[in-house]
Protein backbone atom coordinates (compact mmCIF):
# COMPACT_ATOMS: atom_id res chain seq x y z
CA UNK A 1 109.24 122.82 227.27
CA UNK A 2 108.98 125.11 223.75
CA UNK A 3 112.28 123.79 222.30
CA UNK A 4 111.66 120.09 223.49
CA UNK A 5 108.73 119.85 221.24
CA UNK A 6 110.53 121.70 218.32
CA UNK A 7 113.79 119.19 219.18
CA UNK A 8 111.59 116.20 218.98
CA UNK A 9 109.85 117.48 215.93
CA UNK A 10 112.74 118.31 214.47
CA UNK A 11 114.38 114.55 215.20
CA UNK A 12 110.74 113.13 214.24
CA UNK A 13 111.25 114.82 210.42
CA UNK A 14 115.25 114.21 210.31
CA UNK A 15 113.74 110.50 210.98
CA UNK A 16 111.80 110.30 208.64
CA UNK A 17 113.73 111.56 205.85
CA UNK A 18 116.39 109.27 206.38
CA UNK A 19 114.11 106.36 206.12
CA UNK A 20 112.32 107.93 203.26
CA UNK A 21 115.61 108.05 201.62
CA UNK A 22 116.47 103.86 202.67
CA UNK A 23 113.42 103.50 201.37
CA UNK A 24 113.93 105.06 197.57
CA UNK A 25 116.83 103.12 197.45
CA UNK A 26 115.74 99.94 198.52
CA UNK A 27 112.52 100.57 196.21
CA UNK A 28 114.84 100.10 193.44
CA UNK A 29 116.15 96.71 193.99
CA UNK A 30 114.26 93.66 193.57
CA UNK A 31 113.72 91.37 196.40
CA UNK A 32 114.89 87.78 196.10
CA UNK A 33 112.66 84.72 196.62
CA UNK A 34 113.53 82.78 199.47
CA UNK A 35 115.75 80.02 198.67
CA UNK A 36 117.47 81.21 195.52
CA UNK A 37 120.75 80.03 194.73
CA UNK A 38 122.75 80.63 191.55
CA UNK A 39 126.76 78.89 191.30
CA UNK A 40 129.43 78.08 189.21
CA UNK A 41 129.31 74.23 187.41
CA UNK A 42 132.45 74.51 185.77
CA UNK A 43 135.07 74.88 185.89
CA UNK A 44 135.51 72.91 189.27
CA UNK A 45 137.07 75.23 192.28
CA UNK A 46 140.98 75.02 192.37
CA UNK A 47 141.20 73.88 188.29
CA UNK A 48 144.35 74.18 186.39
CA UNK A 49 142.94 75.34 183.06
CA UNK A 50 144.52 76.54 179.67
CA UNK A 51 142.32 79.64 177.23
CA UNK A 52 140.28 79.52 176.34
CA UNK A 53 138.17 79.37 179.90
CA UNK A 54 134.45 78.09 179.26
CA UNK A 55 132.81 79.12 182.58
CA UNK A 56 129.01 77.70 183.26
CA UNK A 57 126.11 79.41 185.54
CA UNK A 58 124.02 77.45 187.09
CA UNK A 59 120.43 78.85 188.84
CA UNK A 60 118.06 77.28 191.30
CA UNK A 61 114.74 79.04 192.85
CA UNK A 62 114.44 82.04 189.64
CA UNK A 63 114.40 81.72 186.05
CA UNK A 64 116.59 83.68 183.56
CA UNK A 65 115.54 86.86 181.88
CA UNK A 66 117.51 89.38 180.05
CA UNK A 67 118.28 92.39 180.88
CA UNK A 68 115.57 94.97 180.35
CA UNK A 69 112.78 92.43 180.66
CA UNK A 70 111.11 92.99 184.20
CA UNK A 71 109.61 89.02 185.34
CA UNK A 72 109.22 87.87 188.88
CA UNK A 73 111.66 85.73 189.90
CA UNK A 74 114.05 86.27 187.47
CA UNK A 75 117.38 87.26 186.87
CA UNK A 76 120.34 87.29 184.85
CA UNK A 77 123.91 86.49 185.12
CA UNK A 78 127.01 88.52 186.21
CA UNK A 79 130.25 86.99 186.22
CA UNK A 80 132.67 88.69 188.77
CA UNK A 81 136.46 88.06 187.95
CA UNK A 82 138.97 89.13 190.63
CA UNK A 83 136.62 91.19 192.20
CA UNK A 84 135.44 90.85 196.01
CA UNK A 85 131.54 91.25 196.50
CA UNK A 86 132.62 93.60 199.61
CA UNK A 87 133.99 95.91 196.92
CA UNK A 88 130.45 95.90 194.39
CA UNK A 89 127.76 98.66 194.89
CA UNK A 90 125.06 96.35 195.60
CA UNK A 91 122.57 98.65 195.60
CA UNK A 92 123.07 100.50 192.33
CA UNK A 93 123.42 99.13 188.62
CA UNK A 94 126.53 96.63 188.35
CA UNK A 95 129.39 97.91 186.00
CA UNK A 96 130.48 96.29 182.76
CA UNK A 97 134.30 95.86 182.75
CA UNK A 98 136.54 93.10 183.18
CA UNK A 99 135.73 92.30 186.51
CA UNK A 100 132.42 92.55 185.73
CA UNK A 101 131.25 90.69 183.07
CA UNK A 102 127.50 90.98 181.84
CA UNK A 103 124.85 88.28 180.46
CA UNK A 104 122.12 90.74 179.88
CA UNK A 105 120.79 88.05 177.09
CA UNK A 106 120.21 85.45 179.19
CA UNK A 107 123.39 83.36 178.78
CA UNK A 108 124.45 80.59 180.94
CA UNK A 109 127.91 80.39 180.38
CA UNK A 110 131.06 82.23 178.85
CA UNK A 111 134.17 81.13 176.89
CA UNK A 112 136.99 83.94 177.91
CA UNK A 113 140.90 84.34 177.69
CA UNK A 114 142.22 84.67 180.86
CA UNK A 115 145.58 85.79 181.66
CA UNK A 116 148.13 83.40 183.13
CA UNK A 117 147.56 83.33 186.80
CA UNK A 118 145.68 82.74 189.93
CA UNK A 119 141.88 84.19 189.09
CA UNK A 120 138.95 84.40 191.56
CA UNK A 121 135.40 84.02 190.19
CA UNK A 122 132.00 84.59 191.18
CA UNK A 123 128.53 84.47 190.09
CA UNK A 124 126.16 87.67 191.25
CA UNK A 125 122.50 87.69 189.75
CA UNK A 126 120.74 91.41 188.70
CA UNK A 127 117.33 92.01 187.82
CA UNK A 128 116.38 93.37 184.52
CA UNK A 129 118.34 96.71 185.37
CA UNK A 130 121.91 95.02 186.32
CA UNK A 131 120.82 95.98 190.39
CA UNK A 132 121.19 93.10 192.64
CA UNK A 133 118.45 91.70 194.17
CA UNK A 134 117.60 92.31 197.83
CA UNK A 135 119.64 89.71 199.63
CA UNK A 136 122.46 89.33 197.04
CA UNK A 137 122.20 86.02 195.38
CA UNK A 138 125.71 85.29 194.46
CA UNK A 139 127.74 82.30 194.00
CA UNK A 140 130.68 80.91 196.19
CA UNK A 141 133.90 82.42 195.15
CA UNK A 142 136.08 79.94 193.47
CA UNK A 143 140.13 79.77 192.61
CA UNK A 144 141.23 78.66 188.93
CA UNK A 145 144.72 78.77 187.50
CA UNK A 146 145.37 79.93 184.11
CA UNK A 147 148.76 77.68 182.32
């Protein structure tokens, strides 16, 4: 009977510091309002396009901040190039590379040089410290061609 109680004790505090640690993580990100949406209006999925690229983000449901400035329902841009969501850290600070491109001012759209090729791109929104919100709010990936 002794080392039943110390085995459930000891599951009872392995318990909960596991969800003490879910919890600091998910403490971190900011939660999403319901509905949020943010998507690509140009260029159109499946475009044949020449450089320079002009991509635009569009946002419904949250308003843009920069980066750094902490607002409720608010966001700012990430553009993803070539790189799958399933592959992004979605929990901790997004990277600033080519496949992950930045908007930490607020912008709403990008004019790039793109190699020649087939390109995915996607939109993923971060709160004011590049984290993405709790769900994800990202865009549908879309195909361009480069000439």
């Amino acid at each position: 009977m002794r080392h039943s109680r110390m085995l459930t004790t000891a599951l009872m505090a392995g318990s909960l510091a596991l969800t003490g640690i879910a919890g600091v993580a998910y403490a971190f990100q900011t939660e999403a309002p319901e509905g949020a949406e943010v998507y690509i209006i140009s260029p159109e999925a499946g475009a044949t396009l020449s450089n320079p690229v002009t991509v635009q983000f569009g946002l419904r449901g949250m308003g843009v901040a920069p980066a750094g400035v902490e607002q409720m329902n608010t966001g700012h841009h990430h553009l993803l190039i070539n790189m799958p969501l399933d592959q992004i850290d979605l929990e901790n600070p997004l990277p600033s590379d080519d496949n992950h491109r930045h908007f930490g001012g607020g912008q709403t759209e990008v004019t790039l040089e793109l190699p020649v090729g087939t390109h995915t791109l996607q939109l993923l929104l971060g709160d004011h410290n590049h984290i993405p919100h709790v769900p994800p709010i990202s865009s549908d990936v879309i195909t361009v061609t480069v000439e």
